[in-house]
N, C-alpha and C. Protein backbone atom coordinates (compact mmCIF):
# COMPACT_ATOMS: atom_id res chain seq x y z
N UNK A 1 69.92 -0.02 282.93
CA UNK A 1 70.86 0.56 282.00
C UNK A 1 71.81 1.48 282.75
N UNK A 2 73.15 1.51 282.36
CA UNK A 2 73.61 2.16 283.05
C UNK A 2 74.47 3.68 282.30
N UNK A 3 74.24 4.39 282.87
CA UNK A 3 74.33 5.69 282.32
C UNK A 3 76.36 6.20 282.52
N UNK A 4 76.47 7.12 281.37
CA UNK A 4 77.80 6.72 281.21
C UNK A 4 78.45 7.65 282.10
N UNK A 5 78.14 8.12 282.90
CA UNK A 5 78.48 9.08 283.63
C UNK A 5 78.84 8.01 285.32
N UNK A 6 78.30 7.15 284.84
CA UNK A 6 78.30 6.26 286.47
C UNK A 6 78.88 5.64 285.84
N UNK A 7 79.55 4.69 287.08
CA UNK A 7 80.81 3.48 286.96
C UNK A 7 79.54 2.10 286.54
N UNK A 8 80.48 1.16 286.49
CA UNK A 8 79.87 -0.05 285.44
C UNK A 8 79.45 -1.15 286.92
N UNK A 9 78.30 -0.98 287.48
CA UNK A 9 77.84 -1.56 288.92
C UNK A 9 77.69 -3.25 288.73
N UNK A 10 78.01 -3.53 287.86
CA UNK A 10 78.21 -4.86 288.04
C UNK A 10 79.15 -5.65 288.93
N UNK A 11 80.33 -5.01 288.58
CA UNK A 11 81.15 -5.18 289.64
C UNK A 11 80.53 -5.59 290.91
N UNK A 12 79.79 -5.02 291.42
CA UNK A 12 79.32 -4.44 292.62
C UNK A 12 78.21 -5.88 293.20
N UNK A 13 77.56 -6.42 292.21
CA UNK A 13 76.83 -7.45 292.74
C UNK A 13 77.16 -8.60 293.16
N UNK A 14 78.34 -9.22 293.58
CA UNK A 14 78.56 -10.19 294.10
C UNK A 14 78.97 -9.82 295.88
N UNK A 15 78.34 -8.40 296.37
CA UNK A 15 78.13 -7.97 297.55
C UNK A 15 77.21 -8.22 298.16
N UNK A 16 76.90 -8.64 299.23
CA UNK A 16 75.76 -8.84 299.71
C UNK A 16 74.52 -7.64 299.78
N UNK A 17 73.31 -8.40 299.69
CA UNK A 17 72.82 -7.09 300.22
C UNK A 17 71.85 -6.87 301.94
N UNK A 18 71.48 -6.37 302.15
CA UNK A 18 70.63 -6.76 303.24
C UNK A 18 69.61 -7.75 303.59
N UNK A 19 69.74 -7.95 304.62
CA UNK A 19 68.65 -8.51 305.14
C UNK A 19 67.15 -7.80 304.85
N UNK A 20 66.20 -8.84 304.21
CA UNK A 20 64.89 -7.87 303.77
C UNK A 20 64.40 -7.13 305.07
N UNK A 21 64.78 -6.18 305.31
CA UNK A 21 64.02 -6.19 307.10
C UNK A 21 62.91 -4.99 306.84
N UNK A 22 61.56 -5.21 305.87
CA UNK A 22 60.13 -4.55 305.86
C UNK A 22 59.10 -6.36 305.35
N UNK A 23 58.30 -6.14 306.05
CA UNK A 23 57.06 -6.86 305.34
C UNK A 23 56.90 -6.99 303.45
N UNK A 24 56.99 -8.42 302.75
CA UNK A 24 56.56 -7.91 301.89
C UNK A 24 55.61 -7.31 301.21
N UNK A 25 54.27 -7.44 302.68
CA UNK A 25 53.07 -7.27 302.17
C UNK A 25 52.90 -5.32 302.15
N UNK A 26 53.99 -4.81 302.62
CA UNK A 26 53.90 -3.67 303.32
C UNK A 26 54.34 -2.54 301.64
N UNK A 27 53.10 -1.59 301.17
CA UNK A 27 53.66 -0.57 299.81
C UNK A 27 54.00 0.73 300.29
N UNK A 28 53.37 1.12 301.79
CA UNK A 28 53.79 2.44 301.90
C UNK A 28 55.63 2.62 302.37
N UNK A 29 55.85 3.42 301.78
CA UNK A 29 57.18 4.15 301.77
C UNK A 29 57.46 4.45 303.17
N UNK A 30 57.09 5.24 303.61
CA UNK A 30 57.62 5.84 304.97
C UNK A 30 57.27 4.63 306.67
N UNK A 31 56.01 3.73 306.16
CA UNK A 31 56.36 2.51 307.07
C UNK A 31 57.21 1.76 306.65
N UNK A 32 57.26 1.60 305.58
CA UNK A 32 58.63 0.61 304.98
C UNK A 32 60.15 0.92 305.85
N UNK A 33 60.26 2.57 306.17
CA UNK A 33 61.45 2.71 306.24
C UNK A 33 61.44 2.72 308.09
N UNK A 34 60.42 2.66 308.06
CA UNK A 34 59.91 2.99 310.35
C UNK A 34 60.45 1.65 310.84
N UNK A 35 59.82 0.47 309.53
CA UNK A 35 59.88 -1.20 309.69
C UNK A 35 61.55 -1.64 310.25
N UNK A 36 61.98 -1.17 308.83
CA UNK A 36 63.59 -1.32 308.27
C UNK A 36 64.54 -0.72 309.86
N UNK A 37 64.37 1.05 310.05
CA UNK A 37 64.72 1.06 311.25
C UNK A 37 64.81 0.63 312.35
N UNK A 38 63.59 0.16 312.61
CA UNK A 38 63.02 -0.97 313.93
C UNK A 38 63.61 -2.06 314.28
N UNK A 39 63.33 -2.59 312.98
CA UNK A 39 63.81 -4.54 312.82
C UNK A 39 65.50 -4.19 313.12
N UNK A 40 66.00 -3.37 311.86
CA UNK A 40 67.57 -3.30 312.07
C UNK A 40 68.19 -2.50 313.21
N UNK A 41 67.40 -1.78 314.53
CA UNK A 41 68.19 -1.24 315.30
C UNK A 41 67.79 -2.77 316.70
N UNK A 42 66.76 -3.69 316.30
CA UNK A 42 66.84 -4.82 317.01
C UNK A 42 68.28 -5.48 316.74
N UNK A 43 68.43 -5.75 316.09
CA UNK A 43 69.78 -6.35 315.24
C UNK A 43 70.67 -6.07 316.19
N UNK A 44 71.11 -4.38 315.36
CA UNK A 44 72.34 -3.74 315.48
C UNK A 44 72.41 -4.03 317.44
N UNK A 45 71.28 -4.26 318.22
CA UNK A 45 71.15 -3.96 319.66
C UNK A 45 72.24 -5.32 320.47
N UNK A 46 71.95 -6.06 319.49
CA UNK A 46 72.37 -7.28 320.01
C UNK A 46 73.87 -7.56 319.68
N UNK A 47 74.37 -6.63 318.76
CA UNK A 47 75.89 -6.59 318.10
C UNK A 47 76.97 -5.89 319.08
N UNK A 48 76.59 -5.27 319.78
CA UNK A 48 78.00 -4.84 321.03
C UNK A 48 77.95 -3.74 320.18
N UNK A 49 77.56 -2.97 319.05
CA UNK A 49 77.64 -1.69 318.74
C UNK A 49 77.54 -0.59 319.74
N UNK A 50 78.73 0.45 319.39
CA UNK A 50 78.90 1.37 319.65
C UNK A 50 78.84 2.93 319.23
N UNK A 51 78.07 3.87 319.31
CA UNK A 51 78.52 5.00 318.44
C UNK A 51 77.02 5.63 317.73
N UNK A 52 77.05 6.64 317.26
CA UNK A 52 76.46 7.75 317.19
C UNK A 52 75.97 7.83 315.07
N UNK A 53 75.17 7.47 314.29
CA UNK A 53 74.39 7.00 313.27
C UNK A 53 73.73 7.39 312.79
N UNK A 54 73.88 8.40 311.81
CA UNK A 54 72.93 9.58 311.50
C UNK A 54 72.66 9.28 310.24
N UNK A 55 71.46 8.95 309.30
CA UNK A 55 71.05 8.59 308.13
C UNK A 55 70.45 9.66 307.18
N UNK A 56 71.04 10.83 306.52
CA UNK A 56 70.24 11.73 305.73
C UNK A 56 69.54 11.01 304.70
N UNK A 57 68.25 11.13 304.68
CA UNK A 57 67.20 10.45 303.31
C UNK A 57 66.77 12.23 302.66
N UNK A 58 67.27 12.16 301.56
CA UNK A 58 66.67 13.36 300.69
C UNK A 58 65.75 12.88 299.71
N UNK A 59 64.45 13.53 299.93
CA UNK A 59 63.81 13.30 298.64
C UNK A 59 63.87 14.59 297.90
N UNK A 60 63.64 14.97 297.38
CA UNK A 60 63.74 16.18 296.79
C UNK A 60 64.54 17.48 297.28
N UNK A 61 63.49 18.59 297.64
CA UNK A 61 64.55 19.40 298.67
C UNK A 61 64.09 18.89 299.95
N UNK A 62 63.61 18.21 300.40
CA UNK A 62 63.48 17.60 301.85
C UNK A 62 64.52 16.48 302.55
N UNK A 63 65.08 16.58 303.53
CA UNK A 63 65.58 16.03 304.04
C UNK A 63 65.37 15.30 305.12
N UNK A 64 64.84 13.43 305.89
CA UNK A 64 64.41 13.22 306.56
C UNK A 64 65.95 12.67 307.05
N UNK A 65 65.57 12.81 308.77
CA UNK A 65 66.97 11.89 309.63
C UNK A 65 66.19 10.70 310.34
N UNK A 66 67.25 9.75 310.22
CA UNK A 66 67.14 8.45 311.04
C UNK A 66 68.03 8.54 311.56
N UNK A 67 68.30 8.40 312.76
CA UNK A 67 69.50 7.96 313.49
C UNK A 67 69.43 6.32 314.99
N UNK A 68 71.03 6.08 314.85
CA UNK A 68 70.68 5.08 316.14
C UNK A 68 72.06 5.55 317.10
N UNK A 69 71.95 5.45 318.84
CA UNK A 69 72.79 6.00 319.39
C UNK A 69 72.91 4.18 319.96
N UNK A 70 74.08 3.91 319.99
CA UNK A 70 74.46 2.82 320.67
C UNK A 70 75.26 2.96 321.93
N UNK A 71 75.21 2.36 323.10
CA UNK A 71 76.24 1.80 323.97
C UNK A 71 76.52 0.87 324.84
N UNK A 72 76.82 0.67 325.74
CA UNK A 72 77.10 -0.86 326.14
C UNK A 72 76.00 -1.51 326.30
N UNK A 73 74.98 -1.06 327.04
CA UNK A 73 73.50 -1.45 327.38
C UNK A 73 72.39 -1.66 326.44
N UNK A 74 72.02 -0.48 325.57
CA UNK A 74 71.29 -0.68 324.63
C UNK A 74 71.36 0.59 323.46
N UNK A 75 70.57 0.36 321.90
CA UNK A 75 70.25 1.10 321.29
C UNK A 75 69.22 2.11 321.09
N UNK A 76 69.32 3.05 320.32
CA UNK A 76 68.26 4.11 320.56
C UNK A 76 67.68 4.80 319.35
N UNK A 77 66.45 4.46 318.52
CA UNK A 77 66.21 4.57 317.09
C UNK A 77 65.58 5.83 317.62
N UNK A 78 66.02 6.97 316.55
CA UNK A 78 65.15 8.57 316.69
C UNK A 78 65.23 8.86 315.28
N UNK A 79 64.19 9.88 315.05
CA UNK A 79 64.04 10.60 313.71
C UNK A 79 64.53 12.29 313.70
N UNK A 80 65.35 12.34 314.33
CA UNK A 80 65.53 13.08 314.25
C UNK A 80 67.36 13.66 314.07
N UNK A 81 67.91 14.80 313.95
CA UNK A 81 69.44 15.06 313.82
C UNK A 81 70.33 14.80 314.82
N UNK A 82 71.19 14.55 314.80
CA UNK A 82 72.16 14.00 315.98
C UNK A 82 73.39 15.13 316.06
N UNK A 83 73.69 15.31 317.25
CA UNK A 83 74.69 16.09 317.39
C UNK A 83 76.08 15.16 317.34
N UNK A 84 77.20 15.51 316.49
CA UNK A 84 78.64 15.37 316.30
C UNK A 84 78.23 13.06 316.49
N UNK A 85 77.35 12.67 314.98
CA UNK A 85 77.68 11.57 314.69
C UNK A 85 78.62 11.13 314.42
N UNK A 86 79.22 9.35 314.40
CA UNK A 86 80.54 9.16 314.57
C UNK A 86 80.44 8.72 312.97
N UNK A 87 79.20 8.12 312.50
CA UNK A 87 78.56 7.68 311.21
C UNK A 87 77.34 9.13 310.55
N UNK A 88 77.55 9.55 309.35
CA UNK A 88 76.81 9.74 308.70
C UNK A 88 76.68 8.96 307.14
N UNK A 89 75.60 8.96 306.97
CA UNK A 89 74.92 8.10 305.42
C UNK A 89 73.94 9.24 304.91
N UNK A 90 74.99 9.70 303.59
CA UNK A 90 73.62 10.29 302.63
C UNK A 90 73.31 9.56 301.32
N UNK A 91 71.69 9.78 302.00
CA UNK A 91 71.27 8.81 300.64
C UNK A 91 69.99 9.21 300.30
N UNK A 92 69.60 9.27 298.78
CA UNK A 92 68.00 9.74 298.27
C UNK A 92 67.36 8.86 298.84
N UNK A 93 66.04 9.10 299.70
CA UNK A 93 65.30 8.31 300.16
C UNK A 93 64.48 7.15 298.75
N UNK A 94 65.01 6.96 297.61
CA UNK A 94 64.31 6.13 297.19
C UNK A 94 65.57 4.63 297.11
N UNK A 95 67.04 5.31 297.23
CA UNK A 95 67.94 4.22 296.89
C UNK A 95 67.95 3.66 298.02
N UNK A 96 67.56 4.59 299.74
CA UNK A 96 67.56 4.10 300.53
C UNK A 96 66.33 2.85 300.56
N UNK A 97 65.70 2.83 300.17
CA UNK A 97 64.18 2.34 300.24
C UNK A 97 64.74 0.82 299.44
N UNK A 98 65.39 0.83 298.07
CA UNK A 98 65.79 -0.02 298.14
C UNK A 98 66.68 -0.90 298.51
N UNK A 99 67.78 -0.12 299.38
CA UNK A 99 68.50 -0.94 300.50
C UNK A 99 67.64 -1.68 300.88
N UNK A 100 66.76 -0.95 302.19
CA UNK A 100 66.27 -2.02 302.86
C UNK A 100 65.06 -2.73 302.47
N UNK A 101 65.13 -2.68 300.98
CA UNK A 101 63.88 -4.00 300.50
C UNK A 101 64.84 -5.07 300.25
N UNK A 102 66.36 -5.18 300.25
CA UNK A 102 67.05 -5.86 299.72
C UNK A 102 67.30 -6.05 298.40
N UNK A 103 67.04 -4.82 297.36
CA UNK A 103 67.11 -4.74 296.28
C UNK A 103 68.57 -4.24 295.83
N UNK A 104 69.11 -4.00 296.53
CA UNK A 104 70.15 -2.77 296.52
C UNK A 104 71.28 -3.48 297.16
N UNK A 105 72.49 -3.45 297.19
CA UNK A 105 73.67 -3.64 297.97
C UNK A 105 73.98 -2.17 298.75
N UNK A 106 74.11 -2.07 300.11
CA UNK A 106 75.01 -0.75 300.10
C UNK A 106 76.48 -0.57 299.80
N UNK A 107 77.12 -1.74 299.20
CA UNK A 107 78.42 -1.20 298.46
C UNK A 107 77.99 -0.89 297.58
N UNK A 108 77.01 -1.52 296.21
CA UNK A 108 77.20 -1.18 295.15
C UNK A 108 76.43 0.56 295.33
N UNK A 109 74.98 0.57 295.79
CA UNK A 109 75.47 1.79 296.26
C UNK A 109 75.90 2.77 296.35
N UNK A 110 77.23 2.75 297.20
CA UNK A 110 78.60 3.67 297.70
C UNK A 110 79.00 3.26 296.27
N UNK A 111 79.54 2.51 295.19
CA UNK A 111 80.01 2.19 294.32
C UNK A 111 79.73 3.55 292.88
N UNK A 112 78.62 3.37 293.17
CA UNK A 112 77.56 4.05 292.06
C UNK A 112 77.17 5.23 292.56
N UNK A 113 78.13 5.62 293.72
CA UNK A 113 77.70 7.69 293.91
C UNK A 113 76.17 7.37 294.03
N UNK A 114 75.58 6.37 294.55
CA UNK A 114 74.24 6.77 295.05
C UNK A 114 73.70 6.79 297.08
N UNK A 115 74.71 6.45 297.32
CA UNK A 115 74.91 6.85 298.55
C UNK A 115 76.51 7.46 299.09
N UNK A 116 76.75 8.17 300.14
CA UNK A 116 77.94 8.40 300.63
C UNK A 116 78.18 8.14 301.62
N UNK A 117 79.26 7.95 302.45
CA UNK A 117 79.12 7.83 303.92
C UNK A 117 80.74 8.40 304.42
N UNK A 118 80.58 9.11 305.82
CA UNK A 118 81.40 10.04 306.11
C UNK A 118 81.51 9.73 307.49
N UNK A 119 82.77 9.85 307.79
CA UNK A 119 82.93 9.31 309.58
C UNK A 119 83.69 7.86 309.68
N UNK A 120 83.57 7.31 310.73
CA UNK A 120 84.12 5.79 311.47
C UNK A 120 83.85 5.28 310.44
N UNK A 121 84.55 4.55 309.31
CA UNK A 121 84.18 3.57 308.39
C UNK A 121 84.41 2.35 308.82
N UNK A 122 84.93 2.03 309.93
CA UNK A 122 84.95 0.51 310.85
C UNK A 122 83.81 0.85 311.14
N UNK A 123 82.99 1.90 311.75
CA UNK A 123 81.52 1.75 312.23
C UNK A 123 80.88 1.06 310.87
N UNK A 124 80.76 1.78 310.21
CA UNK A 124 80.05 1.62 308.87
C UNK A 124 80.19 -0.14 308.39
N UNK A 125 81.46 -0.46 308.40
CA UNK A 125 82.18 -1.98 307.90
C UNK A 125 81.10 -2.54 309.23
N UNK A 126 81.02 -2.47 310.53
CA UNK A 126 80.00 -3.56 311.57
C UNK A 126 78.73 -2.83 310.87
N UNK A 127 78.50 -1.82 310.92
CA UNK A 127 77.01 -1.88 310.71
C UNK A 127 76.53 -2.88 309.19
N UNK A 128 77.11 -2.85 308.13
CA UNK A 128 77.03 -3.44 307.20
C UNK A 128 77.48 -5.25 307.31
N UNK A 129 78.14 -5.39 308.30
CA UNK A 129 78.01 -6.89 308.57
C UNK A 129 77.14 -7.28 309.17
N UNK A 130 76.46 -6.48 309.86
CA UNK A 130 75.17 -7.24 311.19
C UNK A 130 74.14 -7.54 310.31
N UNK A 131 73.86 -6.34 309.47
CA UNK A 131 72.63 -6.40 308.57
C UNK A 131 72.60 -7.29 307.12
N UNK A 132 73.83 -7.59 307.04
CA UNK A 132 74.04 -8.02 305.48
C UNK A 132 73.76 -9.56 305.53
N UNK A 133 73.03 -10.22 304.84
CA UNK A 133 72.59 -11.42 304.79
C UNK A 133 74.07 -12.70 305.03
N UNK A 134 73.49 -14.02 305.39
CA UNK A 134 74.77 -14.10 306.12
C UNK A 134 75.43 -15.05 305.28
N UNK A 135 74.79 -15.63 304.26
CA UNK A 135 75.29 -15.90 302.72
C UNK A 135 76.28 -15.00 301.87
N UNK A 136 76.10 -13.92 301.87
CA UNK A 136 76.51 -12.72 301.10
C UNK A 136 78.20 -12.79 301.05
N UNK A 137 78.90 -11.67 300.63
CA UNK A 137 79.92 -11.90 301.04
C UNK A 137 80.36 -10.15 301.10
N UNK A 138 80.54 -10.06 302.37
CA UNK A 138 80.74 -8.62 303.10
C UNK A 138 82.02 -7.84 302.76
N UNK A 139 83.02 -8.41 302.21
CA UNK A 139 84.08 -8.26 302.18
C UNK A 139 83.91 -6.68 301.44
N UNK A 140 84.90 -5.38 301.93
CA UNK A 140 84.38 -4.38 300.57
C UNK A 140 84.80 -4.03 299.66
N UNK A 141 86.02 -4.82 299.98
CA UNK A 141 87.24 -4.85 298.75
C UNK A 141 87.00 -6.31 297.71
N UNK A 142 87.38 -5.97 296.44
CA UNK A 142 87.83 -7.48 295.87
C UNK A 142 88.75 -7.93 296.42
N UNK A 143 88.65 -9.33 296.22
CA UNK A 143 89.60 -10.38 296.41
C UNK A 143 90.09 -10.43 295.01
N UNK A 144 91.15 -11.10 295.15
CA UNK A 144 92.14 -11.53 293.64
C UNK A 144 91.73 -13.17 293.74
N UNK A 145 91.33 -13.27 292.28
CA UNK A 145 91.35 -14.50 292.19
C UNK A 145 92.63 -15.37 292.62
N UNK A 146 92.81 -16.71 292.93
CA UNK A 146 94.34 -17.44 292.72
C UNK A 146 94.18 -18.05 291.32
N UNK A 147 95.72 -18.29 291.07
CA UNK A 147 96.14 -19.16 290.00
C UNK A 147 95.79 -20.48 289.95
């Protein structure tokens, strides 16, 4: 249901969403998200990514960091804060959770004020193509229908 204070996220589902990257057999929360990091900084390693990836997960008043440092050679998954990221993502660690179950789009998302993101939004546009299923359609704008 969607609450009237948020925009109408329908829109929003003909975005791809991620690649499932946790086990489905897997219920705990915080391996779910160790999985998701792991699998997707394999990914992102192999993409020529560049740049500095800082992920705020808030659950309550707590705040956990993921980050990945990229450069020509290889990537670098830490839990911890990054100095002067080129990417930051804030997001409640539960909408994050369903990103990477693939429940979630991260446009719709950004769409629905349930995540934000601040910095290189070309970073953001590759990171969201490497990971986004390859069916999907990445684009983050609508297209106009033709006549």
């Amino acid at each position: 249901m969607i609450r009237k204070d948020e925009p109408d996220s329908s829109i929003f589902q003909a975005y791809a969403n991620l690649e499932n990257l946790v086990e489905k057999s897997e219920t705990d929360p915080n391996t779910k998200i160790k999985q998701a990091f792991t699998r997707g900084g394999k990914l992102l390693s192999d993409s020529k990514l560049k740049g500095k990836i800082l992920f705020r997960a808030k659950e309550g008043d707590k705040t956990e960091y993921f980050s990945y440092e990229f450069d020509e050679r290889r990537g670098i998954f830490g839990t911890g804060p990054l100095d002067k990221p080129d990417l930051e993502i804030f997001v409640e660690k539960e909408t994050l959770l369903r990103i990477i179950e693939g429940n979630l789009s991260p446009i719709e998302a950004i769409g629905t004020k349930r995540m934000r993101v601040r910095g290189n939004i070309k970073l953001a546009l590759k990171l969201y193509r490497t990971l986004a299923v390859p069916e999907g359609k990445i684009t983050p704008c609508r297209e106009e229908e033709e006549s």
